[in-house]
N, C-alpha and C. Protein backbone atom coordinates (compact mmCIF):
# COMPACT_ATOMS: atom_id res chain seq x y z
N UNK A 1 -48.68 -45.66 -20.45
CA UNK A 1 -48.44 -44.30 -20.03
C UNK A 1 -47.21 -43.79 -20.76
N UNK A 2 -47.52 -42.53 -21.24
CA UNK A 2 -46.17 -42.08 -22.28
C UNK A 2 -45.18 -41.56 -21.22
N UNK A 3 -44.17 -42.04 -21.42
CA UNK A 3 -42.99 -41.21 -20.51
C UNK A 3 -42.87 -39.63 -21.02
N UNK A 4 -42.43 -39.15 -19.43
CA UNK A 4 -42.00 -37.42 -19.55
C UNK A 4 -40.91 -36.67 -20.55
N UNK A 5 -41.36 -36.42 -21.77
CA UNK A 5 -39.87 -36.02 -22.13
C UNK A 5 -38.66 -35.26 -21.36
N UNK A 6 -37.41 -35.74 -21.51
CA UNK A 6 -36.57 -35.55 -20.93
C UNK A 6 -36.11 -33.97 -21.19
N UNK A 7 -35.39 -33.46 -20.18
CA UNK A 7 -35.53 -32.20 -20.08
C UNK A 7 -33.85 -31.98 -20.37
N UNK A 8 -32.91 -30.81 -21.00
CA UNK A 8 -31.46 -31.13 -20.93
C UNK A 8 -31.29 -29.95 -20.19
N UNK A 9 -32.11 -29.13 -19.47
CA UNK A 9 -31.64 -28.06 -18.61
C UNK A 9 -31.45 -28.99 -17.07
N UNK A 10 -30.65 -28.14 -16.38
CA UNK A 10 -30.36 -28.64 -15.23
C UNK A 10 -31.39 -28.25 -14.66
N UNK A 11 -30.91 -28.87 -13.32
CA UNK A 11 -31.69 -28.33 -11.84
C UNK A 11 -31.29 -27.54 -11.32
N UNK A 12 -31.52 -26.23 -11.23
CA UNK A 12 -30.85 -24.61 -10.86
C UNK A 12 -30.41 -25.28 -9.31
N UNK A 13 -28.93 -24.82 -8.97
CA UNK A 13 -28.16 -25.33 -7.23
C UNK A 13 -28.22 -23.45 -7.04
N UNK A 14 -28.18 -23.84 -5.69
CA UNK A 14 -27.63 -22.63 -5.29
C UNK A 14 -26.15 -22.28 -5.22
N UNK A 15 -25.78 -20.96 -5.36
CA UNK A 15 -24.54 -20.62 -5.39
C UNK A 15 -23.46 -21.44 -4.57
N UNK A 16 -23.89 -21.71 -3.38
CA UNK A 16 -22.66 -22.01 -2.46
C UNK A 16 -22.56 -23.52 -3.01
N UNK A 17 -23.75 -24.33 -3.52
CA UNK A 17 -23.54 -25.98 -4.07
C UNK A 17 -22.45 -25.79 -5.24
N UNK A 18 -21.80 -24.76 -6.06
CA UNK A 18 -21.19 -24.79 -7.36
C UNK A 18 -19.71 -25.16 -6.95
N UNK A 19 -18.75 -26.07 -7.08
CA UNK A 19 -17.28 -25.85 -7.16
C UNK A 19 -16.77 -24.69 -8.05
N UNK A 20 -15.70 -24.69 -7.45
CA UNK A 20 -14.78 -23.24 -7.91
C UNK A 20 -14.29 -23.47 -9.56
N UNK A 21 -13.91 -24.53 -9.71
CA UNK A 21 -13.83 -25.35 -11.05
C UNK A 21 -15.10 -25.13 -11.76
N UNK A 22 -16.25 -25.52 -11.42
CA UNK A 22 -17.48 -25.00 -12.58
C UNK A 22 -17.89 -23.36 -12.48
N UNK A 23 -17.71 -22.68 -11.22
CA UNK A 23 -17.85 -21.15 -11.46
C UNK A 23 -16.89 -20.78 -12.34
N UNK A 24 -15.59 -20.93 -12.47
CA UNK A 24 -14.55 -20.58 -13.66
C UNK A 24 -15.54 -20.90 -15.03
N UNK A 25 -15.10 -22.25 -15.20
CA UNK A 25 -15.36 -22.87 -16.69
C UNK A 25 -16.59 -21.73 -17.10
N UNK A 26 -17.99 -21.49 -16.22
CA UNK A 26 -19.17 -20.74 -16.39
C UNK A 26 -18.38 -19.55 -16.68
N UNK A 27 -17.89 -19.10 -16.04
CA UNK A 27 -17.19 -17.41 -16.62
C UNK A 27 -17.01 -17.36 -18.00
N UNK A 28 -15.64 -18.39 -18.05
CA UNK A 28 -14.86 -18.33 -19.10
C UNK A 28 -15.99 -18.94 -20.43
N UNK A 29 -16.62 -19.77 -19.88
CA UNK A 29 -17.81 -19.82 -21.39
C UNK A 29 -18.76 -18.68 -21.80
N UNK A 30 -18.92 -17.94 -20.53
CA UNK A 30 -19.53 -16.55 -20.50
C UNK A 30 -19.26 -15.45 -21.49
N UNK A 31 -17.73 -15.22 -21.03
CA UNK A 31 -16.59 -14.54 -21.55
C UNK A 31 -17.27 -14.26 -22.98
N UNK A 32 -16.93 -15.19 -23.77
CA UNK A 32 -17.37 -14.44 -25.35
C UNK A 32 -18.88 -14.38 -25.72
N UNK A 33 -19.96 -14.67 -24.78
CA UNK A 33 -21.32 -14.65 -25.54
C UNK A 33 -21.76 -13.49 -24.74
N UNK A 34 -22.96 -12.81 -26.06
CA UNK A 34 -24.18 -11.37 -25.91
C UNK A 34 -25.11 -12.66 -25.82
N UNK A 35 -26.08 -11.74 -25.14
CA UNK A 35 -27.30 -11.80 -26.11
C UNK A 35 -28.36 -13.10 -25.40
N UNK A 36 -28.65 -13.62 -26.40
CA UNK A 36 -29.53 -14.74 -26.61
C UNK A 36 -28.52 -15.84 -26.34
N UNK A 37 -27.22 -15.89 -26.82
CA UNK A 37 -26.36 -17.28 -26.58
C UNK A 37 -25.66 -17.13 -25.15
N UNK A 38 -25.71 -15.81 -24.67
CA UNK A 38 -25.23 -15.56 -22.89
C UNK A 38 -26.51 -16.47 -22.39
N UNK A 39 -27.89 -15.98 -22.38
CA UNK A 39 -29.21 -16.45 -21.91
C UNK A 39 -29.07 -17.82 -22.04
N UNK A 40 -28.75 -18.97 -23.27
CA UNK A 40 -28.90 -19.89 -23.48
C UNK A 40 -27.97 -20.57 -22.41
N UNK A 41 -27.07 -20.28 -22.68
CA UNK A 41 -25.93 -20.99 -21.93
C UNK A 41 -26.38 -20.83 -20.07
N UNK A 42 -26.92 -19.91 -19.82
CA UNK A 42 -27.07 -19.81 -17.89
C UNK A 42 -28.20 -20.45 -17.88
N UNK A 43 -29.40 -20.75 -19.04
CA UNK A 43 -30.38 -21.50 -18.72
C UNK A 43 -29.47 -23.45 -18.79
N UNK A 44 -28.77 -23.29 -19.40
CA UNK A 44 -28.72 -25.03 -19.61
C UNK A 44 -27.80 -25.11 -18.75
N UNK A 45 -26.88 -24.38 -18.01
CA UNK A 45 -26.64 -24.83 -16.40
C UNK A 45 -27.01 -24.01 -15.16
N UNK A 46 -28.34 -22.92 -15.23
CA UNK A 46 -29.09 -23.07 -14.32
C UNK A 46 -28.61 -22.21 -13.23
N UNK A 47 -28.20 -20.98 -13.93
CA UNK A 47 -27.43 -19.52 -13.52
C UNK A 47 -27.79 -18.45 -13.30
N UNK A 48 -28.15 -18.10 -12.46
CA UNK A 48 -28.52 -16.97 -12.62
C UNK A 48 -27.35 -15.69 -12.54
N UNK A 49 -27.98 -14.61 -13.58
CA UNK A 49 -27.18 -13.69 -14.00
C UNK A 49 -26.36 -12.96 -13.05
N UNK A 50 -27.30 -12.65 -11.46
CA UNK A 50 -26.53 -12.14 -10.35
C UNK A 50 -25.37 -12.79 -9.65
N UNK A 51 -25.83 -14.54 -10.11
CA UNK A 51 -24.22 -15.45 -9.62
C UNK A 51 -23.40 -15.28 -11.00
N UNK A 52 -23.60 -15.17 -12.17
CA UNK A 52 -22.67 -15.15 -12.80
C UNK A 52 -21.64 -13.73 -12.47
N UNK A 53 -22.47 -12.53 -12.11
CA UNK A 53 -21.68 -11.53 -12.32
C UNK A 53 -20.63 -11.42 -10.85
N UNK A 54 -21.66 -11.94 -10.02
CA UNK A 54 -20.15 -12.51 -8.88
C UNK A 54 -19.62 -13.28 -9.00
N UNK A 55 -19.44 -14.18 -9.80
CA UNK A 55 -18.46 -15.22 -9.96
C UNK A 55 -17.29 -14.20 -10.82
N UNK A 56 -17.95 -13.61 -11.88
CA UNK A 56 -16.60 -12.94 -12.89
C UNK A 56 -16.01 -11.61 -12.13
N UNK A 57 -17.16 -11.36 -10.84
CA UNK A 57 -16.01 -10.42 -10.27
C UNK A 57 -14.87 -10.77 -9.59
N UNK A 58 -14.92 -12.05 -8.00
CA UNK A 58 -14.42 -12.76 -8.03
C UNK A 58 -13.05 -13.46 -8.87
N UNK A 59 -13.13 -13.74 -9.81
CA UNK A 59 -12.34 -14.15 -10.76
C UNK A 59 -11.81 -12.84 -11.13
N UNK A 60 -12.71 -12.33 -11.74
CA UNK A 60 -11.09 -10.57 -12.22
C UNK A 60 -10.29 -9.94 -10.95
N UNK A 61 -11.02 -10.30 -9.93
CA UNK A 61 -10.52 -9.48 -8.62
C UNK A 61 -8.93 -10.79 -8.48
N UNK A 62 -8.79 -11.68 -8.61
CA UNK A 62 -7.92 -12.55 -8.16
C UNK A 62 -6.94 -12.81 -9.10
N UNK A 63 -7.34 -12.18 -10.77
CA UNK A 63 -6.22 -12.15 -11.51
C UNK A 63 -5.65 -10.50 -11.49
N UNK A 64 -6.41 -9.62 -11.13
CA UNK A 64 -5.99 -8.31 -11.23
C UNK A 64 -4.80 -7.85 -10.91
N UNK A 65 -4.43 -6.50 -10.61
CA UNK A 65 -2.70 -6.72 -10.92
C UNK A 65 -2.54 -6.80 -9.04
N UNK A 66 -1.42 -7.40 -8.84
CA UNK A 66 -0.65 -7.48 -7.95
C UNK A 66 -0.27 -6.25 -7.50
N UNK A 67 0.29 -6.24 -5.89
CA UNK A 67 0.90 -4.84 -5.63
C UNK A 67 2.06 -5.05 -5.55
N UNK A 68 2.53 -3.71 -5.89
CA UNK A 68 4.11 -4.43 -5.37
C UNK A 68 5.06 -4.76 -4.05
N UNK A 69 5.36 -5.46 -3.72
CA UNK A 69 5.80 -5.44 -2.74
C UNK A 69 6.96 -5.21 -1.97
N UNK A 70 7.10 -4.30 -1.31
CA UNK A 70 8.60 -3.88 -0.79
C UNK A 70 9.81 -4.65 -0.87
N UNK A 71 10.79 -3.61 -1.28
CA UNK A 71 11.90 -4.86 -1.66
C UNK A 71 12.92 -5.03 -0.68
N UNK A 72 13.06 -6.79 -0.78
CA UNK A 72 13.50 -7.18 0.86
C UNK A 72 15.00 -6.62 0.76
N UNK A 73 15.76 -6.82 -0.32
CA UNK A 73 17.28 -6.87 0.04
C UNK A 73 17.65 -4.92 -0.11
N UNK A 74 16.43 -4.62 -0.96
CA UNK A 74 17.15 -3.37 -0.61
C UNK A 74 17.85 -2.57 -1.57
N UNK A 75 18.08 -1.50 -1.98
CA UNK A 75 19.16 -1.07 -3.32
C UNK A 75 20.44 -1.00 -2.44
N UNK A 76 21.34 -1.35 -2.11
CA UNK A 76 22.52 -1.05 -1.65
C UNK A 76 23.20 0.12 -1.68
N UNK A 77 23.34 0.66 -2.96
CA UNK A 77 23.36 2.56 -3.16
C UNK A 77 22.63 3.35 -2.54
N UNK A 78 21.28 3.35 -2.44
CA UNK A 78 20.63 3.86 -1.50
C UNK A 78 20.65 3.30 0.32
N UNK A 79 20.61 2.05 0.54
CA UNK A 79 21.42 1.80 1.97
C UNK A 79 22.43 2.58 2.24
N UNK A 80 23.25 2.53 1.63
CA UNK A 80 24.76 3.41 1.64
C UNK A 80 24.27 5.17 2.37
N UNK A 81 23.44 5.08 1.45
CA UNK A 81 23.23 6.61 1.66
C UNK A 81 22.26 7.01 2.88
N UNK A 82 21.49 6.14 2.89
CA UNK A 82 20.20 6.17 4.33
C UNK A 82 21.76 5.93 5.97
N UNK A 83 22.40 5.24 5.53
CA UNK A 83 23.31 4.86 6.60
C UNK A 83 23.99 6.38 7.13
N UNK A 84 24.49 7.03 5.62
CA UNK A 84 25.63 8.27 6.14
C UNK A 84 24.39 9.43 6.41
N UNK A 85 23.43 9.25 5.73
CA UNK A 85 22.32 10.31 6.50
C UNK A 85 22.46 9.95 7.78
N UNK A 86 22.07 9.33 8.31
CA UNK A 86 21.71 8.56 9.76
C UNK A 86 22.93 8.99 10.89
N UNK A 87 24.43 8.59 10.32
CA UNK A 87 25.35 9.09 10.65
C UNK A 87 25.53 10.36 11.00
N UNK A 88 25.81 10.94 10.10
CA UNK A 88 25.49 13.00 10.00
C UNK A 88 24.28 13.13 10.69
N UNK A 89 23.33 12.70 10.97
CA UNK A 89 22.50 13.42 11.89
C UNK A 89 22.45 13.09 13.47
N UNK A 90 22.90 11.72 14.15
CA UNK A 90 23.78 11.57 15.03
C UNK A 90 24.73 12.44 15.71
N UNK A 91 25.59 12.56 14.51
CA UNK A 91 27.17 13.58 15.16
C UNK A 91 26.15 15.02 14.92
N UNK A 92 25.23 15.10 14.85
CA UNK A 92 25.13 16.76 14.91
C UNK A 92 23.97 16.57 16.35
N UNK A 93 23.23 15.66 16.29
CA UNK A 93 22.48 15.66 17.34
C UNK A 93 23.58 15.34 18.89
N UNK A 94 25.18 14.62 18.87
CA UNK A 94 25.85 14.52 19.84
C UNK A 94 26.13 15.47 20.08
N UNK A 95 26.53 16.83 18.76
CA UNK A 95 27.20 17.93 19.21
C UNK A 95 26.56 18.80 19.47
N UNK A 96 24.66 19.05 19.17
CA UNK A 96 23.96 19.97 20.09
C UNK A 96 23.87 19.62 21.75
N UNK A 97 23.97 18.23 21.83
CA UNK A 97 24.07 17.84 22.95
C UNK A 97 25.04 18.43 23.92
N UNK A 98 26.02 18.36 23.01
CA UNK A 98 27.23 18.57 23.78
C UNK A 98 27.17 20.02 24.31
N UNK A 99 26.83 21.18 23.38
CA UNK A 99 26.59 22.41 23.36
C UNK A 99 25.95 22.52 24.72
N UNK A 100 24.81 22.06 24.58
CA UNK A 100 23.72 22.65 25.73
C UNK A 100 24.55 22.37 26.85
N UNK A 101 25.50 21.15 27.49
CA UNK A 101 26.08 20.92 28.73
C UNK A 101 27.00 21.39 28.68
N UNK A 102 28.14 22.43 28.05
CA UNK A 102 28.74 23.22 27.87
C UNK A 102 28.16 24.76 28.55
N UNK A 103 27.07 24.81 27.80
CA UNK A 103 26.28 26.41 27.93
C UNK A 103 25.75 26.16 29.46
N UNK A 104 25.23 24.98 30.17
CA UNK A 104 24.82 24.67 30.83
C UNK A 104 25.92 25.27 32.40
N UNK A 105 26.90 24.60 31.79
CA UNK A 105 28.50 24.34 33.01
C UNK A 105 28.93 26.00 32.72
N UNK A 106 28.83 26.80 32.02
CA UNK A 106 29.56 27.97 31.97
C UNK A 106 28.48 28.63 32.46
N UNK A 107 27.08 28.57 32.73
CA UNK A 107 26.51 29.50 33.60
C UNK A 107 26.25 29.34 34.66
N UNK A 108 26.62 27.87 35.07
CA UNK A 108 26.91 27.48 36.64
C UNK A 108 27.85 28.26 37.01
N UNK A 109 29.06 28.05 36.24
CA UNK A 109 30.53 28.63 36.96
C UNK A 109 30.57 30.28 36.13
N UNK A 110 29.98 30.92 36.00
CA UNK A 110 30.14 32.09 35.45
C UNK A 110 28.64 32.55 36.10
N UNK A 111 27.57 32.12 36.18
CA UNK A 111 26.46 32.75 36.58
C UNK A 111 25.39 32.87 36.18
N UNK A 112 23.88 33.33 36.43
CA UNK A 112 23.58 33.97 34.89
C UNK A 112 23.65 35.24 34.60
N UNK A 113 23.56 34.96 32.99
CA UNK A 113 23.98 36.39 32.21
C UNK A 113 22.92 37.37 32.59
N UNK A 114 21.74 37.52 32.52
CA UNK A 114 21.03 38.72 32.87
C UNK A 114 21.18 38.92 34.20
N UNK A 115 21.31 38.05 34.94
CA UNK A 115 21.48 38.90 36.48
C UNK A 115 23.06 40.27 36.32
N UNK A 116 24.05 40.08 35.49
CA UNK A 116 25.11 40.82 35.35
C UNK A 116 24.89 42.38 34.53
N UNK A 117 23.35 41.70 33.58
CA UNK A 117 23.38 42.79 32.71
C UNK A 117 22.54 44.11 33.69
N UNK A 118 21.53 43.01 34.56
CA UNK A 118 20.39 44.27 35.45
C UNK A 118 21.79 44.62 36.21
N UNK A 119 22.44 43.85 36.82
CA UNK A 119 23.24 44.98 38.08
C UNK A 119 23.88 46.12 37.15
N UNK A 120 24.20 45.83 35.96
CA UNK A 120 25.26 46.83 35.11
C UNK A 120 23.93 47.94 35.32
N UNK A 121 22.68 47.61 34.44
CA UNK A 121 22.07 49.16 34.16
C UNK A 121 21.32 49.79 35.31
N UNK A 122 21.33 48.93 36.50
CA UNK A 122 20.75 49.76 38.15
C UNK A 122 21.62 50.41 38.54
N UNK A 123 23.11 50.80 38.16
CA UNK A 123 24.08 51.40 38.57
C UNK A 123 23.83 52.38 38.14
């Protein structure tokens, strides 16, 4: 009996059987072939084109750029300045404060003002 010739394509796995190590290497061999030598290469490890193109999204999504991330210590020149804002709006918010319990105490002890103005013009 003649033996089966041997075959050098794989046995197509499903996506989730691939390590993260052979989805790379598959990209990155991907990377420079069109054509007929893209085709060749997903047949002899057994790829299909819809896992390759999630694998290279995957992969660009995880080198893509970084965000930046808020900076912990801070510009100090600008601290400086967020501080005396913060300040100045304090002392002006103590001294409306202050105002209103002022305006408050002088129409206790003085009265109110329109009751003085109707008695003036009913005269």
């Amino acid at each position: 009996m003649p033996s089966q010739p041997k075959h050098h394509l794989k046995v197509p796995r499903r996506p989730g059987e691939w390590t993260s190590e052979e989805k790379l290497r598959i990209v990155v061999e991907a990377a420079g072939l069109e054509g007929d030598a893209l085709g060749e290469l997903l047949r002899q490890e057994g790829v299909h084109d819809a896992d390759l193109a999630e694998w290279r999204r995957v992969v660009l999504s995880a080198l893509g750029p970084v965000a930046k991330a808020p900076p912990t210590s801070g510009d100090p020149r600008g601290s400086r300045e967020l501080e005396r804002e913060l300040l100045r709006k304090d002392k002006a918010l103590a001294e409306t404060a202050a105002l209103l319990v002022l305006k408050k105490k002088v129409q206790e002890y003085w009265g109110d003002e329109d009751d003085v103005t109707k008695k003036e013009t009913d005269k």
